[in-house]
C-alpha atoms as a PDB file:
ATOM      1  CA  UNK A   1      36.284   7.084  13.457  1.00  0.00           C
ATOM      2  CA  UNK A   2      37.965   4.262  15.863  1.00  0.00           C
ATOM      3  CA  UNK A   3      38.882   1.163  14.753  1.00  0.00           C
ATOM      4  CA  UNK A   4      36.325  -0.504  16.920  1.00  0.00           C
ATOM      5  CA  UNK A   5      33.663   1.139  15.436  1.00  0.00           C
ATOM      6  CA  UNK A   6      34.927   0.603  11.825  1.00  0.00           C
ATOM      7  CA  UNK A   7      35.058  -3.368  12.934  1.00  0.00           C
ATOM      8  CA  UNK A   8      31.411  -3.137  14.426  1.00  0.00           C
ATOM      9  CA  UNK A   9      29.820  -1.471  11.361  1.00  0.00           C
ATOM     10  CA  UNK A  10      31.726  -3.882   8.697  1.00  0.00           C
ATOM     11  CA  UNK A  11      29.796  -7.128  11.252  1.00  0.00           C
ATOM     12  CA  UNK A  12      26.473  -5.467  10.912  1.00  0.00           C
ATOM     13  CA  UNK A  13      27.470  -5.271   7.462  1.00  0.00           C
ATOM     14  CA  UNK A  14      27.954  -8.636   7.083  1.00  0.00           C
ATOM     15  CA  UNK A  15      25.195 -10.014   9.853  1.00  0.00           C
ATOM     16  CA  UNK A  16      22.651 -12.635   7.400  1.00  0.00           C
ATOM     17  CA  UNK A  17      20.631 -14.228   9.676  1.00  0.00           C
ATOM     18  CA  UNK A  18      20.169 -17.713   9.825  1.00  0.00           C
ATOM     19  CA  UNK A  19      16.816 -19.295   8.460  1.00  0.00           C
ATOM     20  CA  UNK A  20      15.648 -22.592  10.085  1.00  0.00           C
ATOM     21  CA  UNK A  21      13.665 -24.327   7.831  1.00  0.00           C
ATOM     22  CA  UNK A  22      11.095 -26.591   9.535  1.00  0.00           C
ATOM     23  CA  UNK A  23      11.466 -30.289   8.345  1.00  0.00           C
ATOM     24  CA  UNK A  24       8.781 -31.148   5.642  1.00  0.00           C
ATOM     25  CA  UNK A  25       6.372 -33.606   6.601  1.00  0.00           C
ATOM     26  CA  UNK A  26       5.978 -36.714   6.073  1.00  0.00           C
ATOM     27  CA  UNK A  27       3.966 -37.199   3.143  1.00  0.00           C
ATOM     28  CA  UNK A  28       0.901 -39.850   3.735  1.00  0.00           C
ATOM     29  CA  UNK A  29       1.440 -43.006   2.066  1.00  0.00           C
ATOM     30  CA  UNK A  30      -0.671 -43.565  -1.259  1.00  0.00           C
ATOM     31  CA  UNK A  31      -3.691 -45.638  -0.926  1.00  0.00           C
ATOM     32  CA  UNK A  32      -3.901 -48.261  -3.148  1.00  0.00           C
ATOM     33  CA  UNK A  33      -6.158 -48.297  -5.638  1.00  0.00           C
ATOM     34  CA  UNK A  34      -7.740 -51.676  -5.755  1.00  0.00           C
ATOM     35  CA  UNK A  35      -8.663 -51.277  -2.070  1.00  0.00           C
ATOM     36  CA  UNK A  36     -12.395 -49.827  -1.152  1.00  0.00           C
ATOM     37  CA  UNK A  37     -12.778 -48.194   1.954  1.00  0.00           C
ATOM     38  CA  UNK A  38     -13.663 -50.497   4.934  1.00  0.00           C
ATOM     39  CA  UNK A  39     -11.141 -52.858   3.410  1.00  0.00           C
ATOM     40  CA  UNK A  40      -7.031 -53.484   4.123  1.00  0.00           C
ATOM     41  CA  UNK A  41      -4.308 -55.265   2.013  1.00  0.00           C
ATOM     42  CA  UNK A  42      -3.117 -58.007   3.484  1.00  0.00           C
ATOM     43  CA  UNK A  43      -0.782 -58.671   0.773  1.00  0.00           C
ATOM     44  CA  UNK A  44       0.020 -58.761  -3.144  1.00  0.00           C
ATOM     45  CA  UNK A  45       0.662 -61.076  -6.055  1.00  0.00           C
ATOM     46  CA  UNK A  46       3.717 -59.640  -8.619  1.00  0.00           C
ATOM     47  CA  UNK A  47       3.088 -61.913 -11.725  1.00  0.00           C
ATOM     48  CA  UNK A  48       5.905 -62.951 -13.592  1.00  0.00           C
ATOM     49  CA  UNK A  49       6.157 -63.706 -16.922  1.00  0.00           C
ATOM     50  CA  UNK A  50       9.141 -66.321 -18.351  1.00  0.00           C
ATOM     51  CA  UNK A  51       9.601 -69.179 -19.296  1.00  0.00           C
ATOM     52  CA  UNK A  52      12.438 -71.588 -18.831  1.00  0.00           C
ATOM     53  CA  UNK A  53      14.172 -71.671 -21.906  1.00  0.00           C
ATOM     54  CA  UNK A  54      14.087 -67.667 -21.265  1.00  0.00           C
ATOM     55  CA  UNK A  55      15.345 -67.953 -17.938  1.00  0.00           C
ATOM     56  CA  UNK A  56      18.314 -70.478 -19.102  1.00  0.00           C
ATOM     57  CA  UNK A  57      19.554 -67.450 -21.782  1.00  0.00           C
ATOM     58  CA  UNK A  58      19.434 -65.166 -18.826  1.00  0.00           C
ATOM     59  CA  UNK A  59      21.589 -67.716 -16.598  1.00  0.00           C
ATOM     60  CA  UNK A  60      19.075 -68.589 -14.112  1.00  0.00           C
ATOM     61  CA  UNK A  61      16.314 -70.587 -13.749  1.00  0.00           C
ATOM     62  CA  UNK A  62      12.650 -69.789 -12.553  1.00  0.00           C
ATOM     63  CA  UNK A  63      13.378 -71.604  -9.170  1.00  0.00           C
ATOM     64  CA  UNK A  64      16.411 -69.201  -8.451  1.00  0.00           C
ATOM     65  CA  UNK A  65      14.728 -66.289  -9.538  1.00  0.00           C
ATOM     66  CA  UNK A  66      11.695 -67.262  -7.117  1.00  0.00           C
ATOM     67  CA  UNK A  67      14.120 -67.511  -3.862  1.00  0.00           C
ATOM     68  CA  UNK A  68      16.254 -64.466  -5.139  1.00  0.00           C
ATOM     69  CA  UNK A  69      12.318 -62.680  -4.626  1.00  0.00           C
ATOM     70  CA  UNK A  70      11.716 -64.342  -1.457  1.00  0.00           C
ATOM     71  CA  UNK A  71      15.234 -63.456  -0.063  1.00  0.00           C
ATOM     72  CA  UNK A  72      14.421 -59.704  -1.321  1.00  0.00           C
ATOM     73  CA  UNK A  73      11.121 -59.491   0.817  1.00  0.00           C
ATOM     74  CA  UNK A  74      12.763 -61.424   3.702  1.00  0.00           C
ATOM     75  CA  UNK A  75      15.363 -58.270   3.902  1.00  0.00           C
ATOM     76  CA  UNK A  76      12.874 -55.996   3.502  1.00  0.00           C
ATOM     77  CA  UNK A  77      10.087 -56.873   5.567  1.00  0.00           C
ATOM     78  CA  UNK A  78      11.695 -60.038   7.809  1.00  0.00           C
ATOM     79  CA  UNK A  79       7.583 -60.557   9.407  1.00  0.00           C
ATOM     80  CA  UNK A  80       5.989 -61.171   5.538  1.00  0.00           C
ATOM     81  CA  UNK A  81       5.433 -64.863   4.744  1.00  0.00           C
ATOM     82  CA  UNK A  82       5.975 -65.692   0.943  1.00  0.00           C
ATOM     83  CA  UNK A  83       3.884 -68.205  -1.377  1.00  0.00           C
ATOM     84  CA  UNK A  84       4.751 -68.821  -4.933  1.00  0.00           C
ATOM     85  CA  UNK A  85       3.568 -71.131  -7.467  1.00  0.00           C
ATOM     86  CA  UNK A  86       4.156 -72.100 -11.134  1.00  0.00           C
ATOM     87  CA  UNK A  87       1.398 -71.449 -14.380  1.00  0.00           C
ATOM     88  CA  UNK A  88       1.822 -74.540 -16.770  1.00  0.00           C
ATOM     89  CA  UNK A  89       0.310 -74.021 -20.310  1.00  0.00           C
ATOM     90  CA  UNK A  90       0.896 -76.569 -23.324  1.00  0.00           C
ATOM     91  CA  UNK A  91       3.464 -76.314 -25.175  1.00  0.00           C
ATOM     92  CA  UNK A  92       3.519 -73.630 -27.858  1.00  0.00           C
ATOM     93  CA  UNK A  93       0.179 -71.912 -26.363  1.00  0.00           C
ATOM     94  CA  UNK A  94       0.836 -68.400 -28.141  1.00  0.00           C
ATOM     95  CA  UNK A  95      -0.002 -65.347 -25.662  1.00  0.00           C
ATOM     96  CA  UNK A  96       2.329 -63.274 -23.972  1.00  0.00           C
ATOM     97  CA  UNK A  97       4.063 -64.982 -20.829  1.00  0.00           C
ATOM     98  CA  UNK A  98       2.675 -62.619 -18.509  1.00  0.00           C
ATOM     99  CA  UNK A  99      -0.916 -62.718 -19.576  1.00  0.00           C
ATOM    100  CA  UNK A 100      -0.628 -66.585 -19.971  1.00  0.00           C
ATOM    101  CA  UNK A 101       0.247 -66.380 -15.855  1.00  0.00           C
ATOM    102  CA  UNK A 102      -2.415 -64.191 -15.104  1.00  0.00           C
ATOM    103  CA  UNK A 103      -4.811 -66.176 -16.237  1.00  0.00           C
ATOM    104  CA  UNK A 104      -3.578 -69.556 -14.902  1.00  0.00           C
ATOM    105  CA  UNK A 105      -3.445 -68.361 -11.595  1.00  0.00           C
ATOM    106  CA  UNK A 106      -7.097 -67.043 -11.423  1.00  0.00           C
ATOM    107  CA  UNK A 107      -6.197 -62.907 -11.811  1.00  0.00           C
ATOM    108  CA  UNK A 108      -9.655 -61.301 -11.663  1.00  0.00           C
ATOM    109  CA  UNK A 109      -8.789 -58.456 -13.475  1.00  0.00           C
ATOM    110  CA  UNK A 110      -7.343 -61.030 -16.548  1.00  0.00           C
ATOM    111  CA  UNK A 111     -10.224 -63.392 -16.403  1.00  0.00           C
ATOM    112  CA  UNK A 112     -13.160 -60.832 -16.367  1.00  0.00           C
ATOM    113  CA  UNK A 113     -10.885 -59.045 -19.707  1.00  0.00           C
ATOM    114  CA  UNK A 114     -11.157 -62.747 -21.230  1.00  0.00           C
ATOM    115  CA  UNK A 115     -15.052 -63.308 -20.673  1.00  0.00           C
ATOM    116  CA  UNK A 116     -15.531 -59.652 -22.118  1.00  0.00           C
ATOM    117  CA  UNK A 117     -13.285 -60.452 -25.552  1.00  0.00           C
ATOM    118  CA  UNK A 118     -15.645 -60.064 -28.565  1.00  0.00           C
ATOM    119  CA  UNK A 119     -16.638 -63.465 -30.230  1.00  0.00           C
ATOM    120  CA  UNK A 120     -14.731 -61.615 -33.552  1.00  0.00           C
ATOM    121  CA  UNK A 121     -11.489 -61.366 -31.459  1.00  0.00           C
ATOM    122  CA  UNK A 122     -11.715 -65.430 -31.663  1.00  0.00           C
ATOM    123  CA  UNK A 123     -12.161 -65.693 -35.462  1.00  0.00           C
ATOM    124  CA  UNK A 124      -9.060 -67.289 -36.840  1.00  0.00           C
ATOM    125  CA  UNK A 125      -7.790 -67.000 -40.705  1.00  0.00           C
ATOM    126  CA  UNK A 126      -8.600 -70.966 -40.719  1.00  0.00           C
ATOM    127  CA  UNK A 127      -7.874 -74.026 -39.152  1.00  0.00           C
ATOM    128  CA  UNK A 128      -8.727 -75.618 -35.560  1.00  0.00           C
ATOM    129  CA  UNK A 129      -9.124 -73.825 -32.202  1.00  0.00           C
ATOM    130  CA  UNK A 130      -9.207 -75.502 -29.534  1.00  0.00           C
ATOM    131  CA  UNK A 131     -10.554 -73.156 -27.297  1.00  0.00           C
ATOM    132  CA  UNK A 132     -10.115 -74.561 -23.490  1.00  0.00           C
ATOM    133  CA  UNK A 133     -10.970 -72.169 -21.347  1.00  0.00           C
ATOM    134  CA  UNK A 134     -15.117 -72.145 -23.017  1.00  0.00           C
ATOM    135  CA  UNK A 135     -14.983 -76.083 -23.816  1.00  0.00           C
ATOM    136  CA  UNK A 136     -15.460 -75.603 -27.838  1.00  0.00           C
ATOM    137  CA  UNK A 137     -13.353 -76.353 -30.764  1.00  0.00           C
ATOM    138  CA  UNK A 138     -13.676 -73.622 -34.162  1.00  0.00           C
ATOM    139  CA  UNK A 139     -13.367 -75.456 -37.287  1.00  0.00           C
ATOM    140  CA  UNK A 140     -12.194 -72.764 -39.981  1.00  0.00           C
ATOM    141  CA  UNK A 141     -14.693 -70.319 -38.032  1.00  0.00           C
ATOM    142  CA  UNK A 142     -17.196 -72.431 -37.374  1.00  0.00           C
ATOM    143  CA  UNK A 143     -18.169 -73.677 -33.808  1.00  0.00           C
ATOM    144  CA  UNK A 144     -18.273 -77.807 -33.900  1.00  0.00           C
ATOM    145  CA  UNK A 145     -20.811 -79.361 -32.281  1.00  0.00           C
ATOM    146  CA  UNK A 146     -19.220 -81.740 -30.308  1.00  0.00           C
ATOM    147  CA  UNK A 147     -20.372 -83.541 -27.285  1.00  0.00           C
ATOM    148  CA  UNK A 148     -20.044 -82.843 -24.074  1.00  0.00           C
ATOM    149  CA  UNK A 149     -17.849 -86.045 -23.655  1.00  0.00           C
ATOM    150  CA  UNK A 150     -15.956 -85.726 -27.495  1.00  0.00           C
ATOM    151  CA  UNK A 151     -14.897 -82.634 -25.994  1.00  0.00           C
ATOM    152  CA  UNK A 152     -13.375 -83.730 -23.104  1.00  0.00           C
ATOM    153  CA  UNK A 153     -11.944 -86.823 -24.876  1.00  0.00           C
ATOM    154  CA  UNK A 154     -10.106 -84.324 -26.989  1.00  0.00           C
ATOM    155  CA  UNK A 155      -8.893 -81.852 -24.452  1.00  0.00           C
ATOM    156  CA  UNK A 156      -7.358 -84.790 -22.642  1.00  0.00           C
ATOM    157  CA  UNK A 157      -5.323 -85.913 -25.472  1.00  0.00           C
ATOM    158  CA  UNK A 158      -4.317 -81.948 -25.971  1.00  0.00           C
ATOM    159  CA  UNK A 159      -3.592 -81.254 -23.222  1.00  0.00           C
ATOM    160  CA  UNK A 160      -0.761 -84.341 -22.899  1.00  0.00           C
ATOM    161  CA  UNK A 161       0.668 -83.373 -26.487  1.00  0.00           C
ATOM    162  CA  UNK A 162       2.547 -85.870 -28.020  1.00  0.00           C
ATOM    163  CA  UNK A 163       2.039 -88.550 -25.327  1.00  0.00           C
ATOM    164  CA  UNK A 164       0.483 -91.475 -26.139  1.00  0.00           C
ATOM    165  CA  UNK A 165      -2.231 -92.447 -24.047  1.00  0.00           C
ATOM    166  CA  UNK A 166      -3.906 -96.197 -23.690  1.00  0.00           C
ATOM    167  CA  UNK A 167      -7.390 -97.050 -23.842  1.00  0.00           C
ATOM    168  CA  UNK A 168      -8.019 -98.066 -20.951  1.00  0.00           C
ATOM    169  CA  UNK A 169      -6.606 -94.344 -19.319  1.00  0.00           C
ATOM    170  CA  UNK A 170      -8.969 -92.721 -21.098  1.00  0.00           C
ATOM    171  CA  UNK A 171     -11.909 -95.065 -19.658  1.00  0.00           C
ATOM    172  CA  UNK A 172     -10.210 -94.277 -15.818  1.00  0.00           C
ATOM    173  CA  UNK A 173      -9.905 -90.448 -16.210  1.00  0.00           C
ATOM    174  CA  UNK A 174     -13.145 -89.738 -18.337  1.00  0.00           C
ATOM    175  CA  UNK A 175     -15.468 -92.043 -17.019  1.00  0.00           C
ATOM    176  CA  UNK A 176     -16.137 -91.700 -13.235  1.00  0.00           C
ATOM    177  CA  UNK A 177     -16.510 -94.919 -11.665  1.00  0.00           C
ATOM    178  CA  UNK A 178     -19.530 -93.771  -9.212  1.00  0.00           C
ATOM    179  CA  UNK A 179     -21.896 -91.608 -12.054  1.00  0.00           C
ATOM    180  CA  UNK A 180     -24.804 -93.689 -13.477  1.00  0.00           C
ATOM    181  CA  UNK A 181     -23.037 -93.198 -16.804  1.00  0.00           C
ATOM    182  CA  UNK A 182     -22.167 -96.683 -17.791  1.00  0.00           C
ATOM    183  CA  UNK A 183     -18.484 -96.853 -18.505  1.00  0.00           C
ATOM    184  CA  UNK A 184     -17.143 -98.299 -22.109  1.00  0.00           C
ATOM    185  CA  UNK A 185     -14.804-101.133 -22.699  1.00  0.00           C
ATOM    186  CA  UNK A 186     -12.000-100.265 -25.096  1.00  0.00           C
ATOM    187  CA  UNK A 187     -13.843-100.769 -28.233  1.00  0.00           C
ATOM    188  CA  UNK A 188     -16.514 -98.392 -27.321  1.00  0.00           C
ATOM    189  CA  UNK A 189     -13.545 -95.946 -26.671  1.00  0.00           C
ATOM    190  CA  UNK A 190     -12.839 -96.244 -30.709  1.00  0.00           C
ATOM    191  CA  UNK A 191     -16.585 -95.357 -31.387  1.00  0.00           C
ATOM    192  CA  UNK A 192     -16.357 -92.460 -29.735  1.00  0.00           C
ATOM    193  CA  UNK A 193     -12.703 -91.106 -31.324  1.00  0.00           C
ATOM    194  CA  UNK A 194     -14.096 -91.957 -35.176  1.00  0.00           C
ATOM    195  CA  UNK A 195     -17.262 -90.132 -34.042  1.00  0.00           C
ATOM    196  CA  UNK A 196     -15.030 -86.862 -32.884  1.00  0.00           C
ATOM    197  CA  UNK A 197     -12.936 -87.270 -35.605  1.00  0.00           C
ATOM    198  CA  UNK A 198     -15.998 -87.272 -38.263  1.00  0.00           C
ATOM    199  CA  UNK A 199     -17.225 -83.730 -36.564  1.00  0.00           C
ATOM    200  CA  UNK A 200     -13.581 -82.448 -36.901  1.00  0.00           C
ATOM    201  CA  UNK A 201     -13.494 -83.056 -40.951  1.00  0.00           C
ATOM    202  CA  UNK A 202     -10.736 -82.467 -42.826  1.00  0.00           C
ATOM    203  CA  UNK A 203      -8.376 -81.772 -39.494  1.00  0.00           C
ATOM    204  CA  UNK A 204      -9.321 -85.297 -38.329  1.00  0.00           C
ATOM    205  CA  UNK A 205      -5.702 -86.636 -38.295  1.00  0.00           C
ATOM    206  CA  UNK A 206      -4.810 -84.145 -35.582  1.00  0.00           C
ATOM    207  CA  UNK A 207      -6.190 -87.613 -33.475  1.00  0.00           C
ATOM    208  CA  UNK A 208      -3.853 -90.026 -33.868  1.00  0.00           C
ATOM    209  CA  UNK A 209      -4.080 -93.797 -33.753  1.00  0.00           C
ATOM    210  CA  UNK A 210      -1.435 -95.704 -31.915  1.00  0.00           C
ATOM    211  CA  UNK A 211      -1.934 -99.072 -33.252  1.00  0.00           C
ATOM    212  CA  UNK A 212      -2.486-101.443 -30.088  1.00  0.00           C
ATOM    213  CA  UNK A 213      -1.868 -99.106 -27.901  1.00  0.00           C
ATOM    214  CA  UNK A 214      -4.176 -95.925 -28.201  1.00  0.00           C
ATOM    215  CA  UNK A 215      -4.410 -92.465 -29.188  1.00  0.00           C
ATOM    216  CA  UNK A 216      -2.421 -89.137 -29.217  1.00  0.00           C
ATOM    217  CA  UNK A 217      -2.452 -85.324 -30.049  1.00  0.00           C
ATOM    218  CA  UNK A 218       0.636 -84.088 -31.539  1.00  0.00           C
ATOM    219  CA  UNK A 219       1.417 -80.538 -32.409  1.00  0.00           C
ATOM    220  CA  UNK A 220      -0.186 -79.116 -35.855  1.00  0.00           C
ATOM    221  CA  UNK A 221       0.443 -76.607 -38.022  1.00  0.00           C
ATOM    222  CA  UNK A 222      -3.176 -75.673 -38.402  1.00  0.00           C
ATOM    223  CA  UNK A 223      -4.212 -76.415 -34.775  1.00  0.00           C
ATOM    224  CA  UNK A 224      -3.807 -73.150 -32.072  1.00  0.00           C
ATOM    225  CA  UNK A 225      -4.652 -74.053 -28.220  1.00  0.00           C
ATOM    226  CA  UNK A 226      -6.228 -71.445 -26.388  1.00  0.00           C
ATOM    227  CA  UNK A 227      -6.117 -72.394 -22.411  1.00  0.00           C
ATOM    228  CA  UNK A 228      -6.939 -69.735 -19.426  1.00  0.00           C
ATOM    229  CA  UNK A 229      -8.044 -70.556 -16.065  1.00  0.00           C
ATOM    230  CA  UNK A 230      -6.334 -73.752 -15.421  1.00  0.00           C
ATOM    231  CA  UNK A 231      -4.936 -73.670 -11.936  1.00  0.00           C
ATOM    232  CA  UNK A 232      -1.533 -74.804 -11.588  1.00  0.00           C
ATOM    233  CA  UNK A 233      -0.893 -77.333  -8.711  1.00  0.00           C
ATOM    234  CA  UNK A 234       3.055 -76.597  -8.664  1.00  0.00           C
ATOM    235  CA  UNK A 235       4.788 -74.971  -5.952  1.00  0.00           C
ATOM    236  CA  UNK A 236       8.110 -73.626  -5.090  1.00  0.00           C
END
């Protein structure tokens, strides 16, 4: 046998034909759940849950970590437009950060799990609730029955913990100047804190008097604050 044809059998030998592999497609991008047909998103909302001190032990601070986010979607998407705003909650409202955002900013899916919470998922070991987001205080497990206006009286003092706030503020911010309600001087005021402090019993010192100057709320051990729902007017 020739060389030549030794040569041609040993490249039939080693002949593997090449495969061309079509490119796979394009896989079609995951509707989101959340939207029904008919519908589009037009955007989202990423909740984020910290506080300040947190952010200070991380070495930032919620305003940086807001424009680092808006600086991330700017490189991603340069067209989207960016909103952000701050949840406020007292201070030392218990609750997980995120949840605590959720529900200040008016999430759906967090407010309609609130409504649904069992009246038992409320019952404390003892003490006072004041329970902002369905305007009632629990007094060791029992619902007060507190005015409409004692109520508000003490959710204004609450909610500006360990402030002390004058008479005739209270008279301004509770009593609007155009209802038919007739609006009290400053003694009247007094009437109606020893009334709200007679409904809250043995807790009624959580009220405190500021001689000649007014009232105040200041953090308890027995007191827990339960707020959802309040939006926040602060923006970044």
């Amino acid at each position: 046998m020739s060389l030549a044809h030794i040569d041609s059998a040993r490249s039939i030998q080693n002949y593997r034909p090449e495969l061309t592999l079509a490119p796979a497609p394009t896989p079609a991008a995951p509707r989101i759940r959340a939207v029904p047909d008919g519908t589009q998103a037009r955007g989202f909302v990423l909740y984020v849950g910290i506080d300040e001190a947190k952010a200070a032990a991380a070495g930032t601070s919620l305003h940086r970590i807001v424009e680092e986010l808006k600086k991330l979607t700017q490189a991603i998407a340069p067209s989207a437009e960016t909103h952000a705003a701050v949840a406020l909650a007292p201070e030392g409202a218990g609750g997980r950060d995120v949840d605590v955002v959720r529900l200040a900013l008016q999430d759906p899916a967090a407010l309609a799990k609130h409504r649904n919470t069992p009246e038992d998922a409320d019952r404390a070991p003892g003490g006072v609730v004041v329970d902002i987001s369905r305007k009632r205080v629990i007094l060791d497990n029992e619902t007060a029955a507190l005015t409409y206006k004692e109520f508000e009286l003490l959710q204004y003092l609450v909610l500006r913990e360990g402030r002390t706030i004058e008479r005739a503020e209270l008279i301004s911010k509770l009593w609007d100047a155009d209802s038919e309600e007739d609006a009290p001087n400053e003694r009247t005021i007094d009437v109606h804190v020893r009334r709200l402090r007679s409904k809250l019993g043995r807790y009624e010192d959580i009220v405190r008097t500021v001689r000649g100057v007014g009232y105040r709320f200041d953090r308890h051990a027995d007191v827990s604050i339960r707020q959802a729902s309040t939006p926040s007017p602060d923006r970044f």
